[in-house]
Protein backbone atom coordinates (compact mmCIF):
# COMPACT_ATOMS: atom_id res chain seq x y z
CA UNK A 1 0.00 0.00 0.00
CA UNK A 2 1.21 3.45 -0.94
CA UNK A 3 -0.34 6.42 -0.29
CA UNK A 4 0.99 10.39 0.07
CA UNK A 5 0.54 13.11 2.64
CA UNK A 6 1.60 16.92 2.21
CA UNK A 7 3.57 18.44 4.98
CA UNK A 8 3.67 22.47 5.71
CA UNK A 9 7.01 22.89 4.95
CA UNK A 10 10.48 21.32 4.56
CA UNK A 11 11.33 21.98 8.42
CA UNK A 12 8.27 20.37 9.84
CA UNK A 13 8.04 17.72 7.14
CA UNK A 14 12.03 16.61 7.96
CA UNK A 15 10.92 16.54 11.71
CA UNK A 16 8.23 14.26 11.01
CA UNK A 17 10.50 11.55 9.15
CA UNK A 18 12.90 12.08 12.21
CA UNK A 19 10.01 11.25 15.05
CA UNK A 20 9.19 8.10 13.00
CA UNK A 21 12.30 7.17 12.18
CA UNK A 22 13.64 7.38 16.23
CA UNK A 23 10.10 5.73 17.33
CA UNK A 24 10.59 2.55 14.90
CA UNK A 25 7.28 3.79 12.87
CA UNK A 26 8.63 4.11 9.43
CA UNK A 27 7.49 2.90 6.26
CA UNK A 28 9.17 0.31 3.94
CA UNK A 29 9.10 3.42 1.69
CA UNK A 30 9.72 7.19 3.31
CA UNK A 31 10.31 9.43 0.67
CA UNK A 32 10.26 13.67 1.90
CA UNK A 33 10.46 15.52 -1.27
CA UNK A 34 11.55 19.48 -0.63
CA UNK A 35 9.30 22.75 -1.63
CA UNK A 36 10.84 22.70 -4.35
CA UNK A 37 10.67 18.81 -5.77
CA UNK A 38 6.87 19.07 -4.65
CA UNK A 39 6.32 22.31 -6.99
CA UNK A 40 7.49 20.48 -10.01
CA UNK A 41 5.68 17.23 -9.36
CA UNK A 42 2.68 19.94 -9.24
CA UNK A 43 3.31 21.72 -12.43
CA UNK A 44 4.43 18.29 -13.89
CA UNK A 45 0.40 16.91 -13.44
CA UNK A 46 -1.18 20.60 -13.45
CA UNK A 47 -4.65 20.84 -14.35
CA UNK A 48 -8.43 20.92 -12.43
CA UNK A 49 -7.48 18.24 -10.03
CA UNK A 50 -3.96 19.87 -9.06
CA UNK A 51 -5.72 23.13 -8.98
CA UNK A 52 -8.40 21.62 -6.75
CA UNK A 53 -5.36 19.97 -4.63
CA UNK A 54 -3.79 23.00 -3.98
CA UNK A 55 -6.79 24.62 -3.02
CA UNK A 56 -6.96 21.78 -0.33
CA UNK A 57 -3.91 22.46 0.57
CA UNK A 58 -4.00 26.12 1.15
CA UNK A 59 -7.39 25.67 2.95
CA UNK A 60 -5.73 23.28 5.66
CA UNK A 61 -3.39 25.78 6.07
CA UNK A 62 -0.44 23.96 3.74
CA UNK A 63 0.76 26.98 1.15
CA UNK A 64 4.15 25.25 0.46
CA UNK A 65 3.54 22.10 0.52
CA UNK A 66 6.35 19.29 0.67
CA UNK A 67 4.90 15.55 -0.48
CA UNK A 68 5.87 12.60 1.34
CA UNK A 69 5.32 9.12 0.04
CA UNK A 70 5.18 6.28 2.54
CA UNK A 71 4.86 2.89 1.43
CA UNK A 72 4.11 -0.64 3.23
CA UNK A 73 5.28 -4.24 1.47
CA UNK A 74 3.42 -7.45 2.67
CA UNK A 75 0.09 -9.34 4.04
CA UNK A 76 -3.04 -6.89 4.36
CA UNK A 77 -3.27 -7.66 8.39
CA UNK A 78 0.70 -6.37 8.53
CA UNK A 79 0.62 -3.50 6.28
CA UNK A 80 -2.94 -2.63 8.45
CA UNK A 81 -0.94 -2.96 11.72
CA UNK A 82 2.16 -0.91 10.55
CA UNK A 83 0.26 1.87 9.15
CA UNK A 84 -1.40 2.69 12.12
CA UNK A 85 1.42 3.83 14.05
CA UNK A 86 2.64 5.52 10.98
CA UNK A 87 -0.47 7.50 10.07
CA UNK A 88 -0.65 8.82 14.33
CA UNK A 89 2.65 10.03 14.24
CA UNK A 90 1.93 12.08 10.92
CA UNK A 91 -1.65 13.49 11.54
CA UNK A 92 -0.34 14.57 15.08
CA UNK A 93 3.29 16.23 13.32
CA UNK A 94 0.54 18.19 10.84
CA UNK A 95 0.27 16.08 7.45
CA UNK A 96 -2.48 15.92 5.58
CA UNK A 97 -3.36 12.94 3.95
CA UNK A 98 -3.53 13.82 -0.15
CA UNK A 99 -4.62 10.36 -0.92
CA UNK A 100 -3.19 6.58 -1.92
CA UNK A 101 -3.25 7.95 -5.51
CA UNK A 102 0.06 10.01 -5.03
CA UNK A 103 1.44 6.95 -3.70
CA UNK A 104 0.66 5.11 -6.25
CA UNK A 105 1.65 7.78 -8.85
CA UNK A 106 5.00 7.22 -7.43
CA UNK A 107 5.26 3.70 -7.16
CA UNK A 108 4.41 3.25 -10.84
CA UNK A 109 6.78 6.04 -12.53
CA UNK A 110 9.78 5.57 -9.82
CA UNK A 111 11.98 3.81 -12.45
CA UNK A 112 10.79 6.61 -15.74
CA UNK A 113 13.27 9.31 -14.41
CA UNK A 114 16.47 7.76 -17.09
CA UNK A 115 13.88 8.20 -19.80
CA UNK A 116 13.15 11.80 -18.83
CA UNK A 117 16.96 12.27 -18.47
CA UNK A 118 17.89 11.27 -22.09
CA UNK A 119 14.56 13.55 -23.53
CA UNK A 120 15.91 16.15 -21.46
CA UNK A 121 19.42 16.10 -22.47
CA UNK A 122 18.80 16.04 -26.10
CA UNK A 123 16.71 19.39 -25.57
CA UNK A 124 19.80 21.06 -23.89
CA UNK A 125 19.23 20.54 -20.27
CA UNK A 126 21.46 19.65 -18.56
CA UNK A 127 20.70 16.83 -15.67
CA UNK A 128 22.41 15.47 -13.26
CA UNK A 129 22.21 13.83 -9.11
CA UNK A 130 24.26 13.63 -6.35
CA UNK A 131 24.06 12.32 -2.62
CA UNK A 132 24.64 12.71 0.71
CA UNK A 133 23.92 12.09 4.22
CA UNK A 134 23.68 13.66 7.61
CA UNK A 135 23.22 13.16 11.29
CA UNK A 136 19.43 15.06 12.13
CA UNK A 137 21.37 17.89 13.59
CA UNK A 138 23.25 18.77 10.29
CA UNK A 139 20.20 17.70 7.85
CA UNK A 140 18.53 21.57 7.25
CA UNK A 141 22.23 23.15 6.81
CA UNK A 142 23.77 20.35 4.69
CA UNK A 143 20.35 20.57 2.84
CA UNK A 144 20.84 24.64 2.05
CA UNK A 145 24.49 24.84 1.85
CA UNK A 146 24.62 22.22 -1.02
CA UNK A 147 21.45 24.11 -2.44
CA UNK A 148 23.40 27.40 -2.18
CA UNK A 149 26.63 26.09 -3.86
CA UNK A 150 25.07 24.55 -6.57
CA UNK A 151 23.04 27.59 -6.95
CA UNK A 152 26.52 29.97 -7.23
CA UNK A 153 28.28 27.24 -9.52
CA UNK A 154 25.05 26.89 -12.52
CA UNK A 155 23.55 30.37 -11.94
CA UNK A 156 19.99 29.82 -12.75
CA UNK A 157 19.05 26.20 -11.91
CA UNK A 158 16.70 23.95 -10.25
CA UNK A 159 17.75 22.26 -7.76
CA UNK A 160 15.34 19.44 -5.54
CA UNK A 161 16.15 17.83 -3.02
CA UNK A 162 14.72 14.28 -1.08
CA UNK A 163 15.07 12.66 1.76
CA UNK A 164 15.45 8.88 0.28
CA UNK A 165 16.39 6.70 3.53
CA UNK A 166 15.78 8.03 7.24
CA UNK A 167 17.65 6.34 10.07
CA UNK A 168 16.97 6.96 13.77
CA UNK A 169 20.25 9.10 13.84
CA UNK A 170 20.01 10.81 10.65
CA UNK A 171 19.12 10.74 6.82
CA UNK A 172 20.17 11.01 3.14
CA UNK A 173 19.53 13.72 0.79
CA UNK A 174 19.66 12.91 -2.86
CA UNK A 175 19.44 15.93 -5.41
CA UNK A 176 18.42 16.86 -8.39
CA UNK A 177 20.20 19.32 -10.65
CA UNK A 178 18.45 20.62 -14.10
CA UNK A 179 20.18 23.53 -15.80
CA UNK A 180 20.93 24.76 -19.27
CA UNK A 181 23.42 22.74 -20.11
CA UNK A 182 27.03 24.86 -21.29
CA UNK A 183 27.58 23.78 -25.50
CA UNK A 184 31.16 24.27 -24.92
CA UNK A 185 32.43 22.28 -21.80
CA UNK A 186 29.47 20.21 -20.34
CA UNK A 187 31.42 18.17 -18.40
CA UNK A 188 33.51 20.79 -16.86
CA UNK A 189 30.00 22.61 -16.17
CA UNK A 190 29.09 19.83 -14.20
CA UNK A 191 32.19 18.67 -12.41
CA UNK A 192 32.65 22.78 -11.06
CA UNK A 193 29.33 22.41 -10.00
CA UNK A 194 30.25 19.18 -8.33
CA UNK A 195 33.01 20.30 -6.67
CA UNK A 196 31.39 23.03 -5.25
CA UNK A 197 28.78 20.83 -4.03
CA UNK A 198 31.82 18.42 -2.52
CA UNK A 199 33.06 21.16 -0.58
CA UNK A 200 29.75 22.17 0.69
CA UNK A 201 29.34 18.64 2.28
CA UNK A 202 32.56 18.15 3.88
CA UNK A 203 32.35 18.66 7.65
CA UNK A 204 28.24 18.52 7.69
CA UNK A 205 27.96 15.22 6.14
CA UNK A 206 29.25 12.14 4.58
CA UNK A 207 30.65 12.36 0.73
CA UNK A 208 28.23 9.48 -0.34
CA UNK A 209 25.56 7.19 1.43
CA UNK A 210 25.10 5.20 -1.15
CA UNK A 211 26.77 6.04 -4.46
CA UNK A 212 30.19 5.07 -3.57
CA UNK A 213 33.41 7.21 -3.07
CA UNK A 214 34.92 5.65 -6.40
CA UNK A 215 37.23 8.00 -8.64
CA UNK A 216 34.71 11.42 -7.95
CA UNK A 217 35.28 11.24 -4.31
CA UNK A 218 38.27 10.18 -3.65
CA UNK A 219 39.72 13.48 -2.96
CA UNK A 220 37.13 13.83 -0.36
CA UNK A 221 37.63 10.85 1.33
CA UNK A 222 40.90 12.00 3.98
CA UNK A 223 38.95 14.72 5.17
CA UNK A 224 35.71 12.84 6.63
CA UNK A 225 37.75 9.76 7.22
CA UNK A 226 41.00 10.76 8.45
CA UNK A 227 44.31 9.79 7.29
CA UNK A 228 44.43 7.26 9.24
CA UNK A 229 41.27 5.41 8.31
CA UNK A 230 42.98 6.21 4.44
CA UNK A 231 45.74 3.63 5.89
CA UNK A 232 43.56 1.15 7.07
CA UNK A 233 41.76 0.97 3.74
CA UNK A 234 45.09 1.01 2.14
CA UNK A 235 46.80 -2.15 4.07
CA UNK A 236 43.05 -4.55 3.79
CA UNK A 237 43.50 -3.50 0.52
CA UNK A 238 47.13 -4.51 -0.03
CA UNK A 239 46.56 -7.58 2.20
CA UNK A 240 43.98 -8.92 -0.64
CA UNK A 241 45.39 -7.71 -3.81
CA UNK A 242 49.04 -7.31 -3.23
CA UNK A 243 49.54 -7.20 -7.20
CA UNK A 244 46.77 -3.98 -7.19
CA UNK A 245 44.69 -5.69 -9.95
CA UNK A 246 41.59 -5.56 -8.71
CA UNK A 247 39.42 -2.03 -9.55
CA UNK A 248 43.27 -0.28 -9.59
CA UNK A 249 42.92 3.35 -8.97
CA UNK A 250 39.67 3.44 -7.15
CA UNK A 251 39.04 4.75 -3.87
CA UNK A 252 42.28 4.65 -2.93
């Protein structure tokens, strides 16, 4: 069972996913989308029934809404006994309850965004993602300082952001970048913007939570891990593959 609720506002709606998350009342799926995400889901499906929605909205006193999908897997009696819990905890935190076909919406076009990509990038936009993650204290300022650095680096841009796994001591934020893409040095457009974004994490939150440090982040790595942890990775990795053949050059 899917369904979505609309919460007043990226502070209160991050709070929420933090009091489930610490009292063991999350969903098999907890997405928080940002002001920002929500607005272009909106304009995505505008018409008379996201008119009427936003009407709704406004009326139960939700002007900026942010969307949050929550999603149960399994027999009717456990989803039923799950959802309870979850559904307390988010009428008492202020969500309103938009209806199981958000959830739904979701569930079915989750796995359309490459197509969208491609479309996009032959029309010039550019489009691109990156993660992170954060303890709770450090979520709302990681949140607007990679927002902010992004922002400087592309100029005009928008930029979403998601909460896309909560934890009882913190959560990831996965972003979403579209910009007019640069004809002359895409990549470099990109990888500035990147880099800036990099920066902006270091010392708030981790450089990846689930895409991997690799060859992007490597340079990133020493600072969140210490050099000392950089050793430690560096001898297991020795230990196994003395002759550095496997994956040579990546991570570290």
């Amino acid at each position: 069972r899917y369904e979505g609720y609309a919460l007043p506002g990226w502070a209160a709606g991050a709070e929420a996913v933090r009091d489930l998350a610490q009292h063991h009342a999350l969903a098999d799926v907890t997405r928080l989308s940002d002001v920002d995400e929500t607005e272009v889901s909106l304009a995505l499906n505008a018409g008379l029934k996201t008119a009427a929605l936003r009407r709704y909205l406004a009326a139960r006193g939700v002007r900026r809404p942010c969307f949050l999908i929550v999603g149960w897997e399994g027999s009717a009696h456990d989803v039923a006994l799950r959802r309870r819990e979850t559904v307390r905890r988010l009428k008492a935190a202020g969500a309103v309850r938009v209806g199981k076909a958000l959830g739904e919406s979701w569930r079915h076009g989750r796995f359309a965004g490459p197509r969208q990509r491609d479309a996009l990038l032959d029309r010039g936009i550019c489009v691109e993602t990156l993660e992170t993650a954060a303890y709770w204290s450090n979520v709302d300022e990681l949140r607007d300082d990679v927002r902010a650095a992004l922002t400087a680096s592309l100029g005009r841009a928008i930029v979403m952001c998601h909460v896309s796994h909560a934890y009882e001591t913190g959560a990831s934020l996965y972003f979403t970048v579209l910009t007019a893409r640069d004809r002359v040095d895409p990549v470099g457009q990109w990888q500035r913007a990147k880099a800036a974004a990099c920066e902006a994490i270091t010392g708030l939150g981790t450089i990846s939570h689930h895409h991997a440090v690799g060859v992007d982040h490597a340079p990133y790595l020493s600072a969140e891990i210490g050099s000392l942890g950089v050793d430690v990775l560096r001898a297991a990795k020795s230990a196994v593959d003395p002759t550095g053949i496997l994956n040579p050059g990546k991570l570290v």
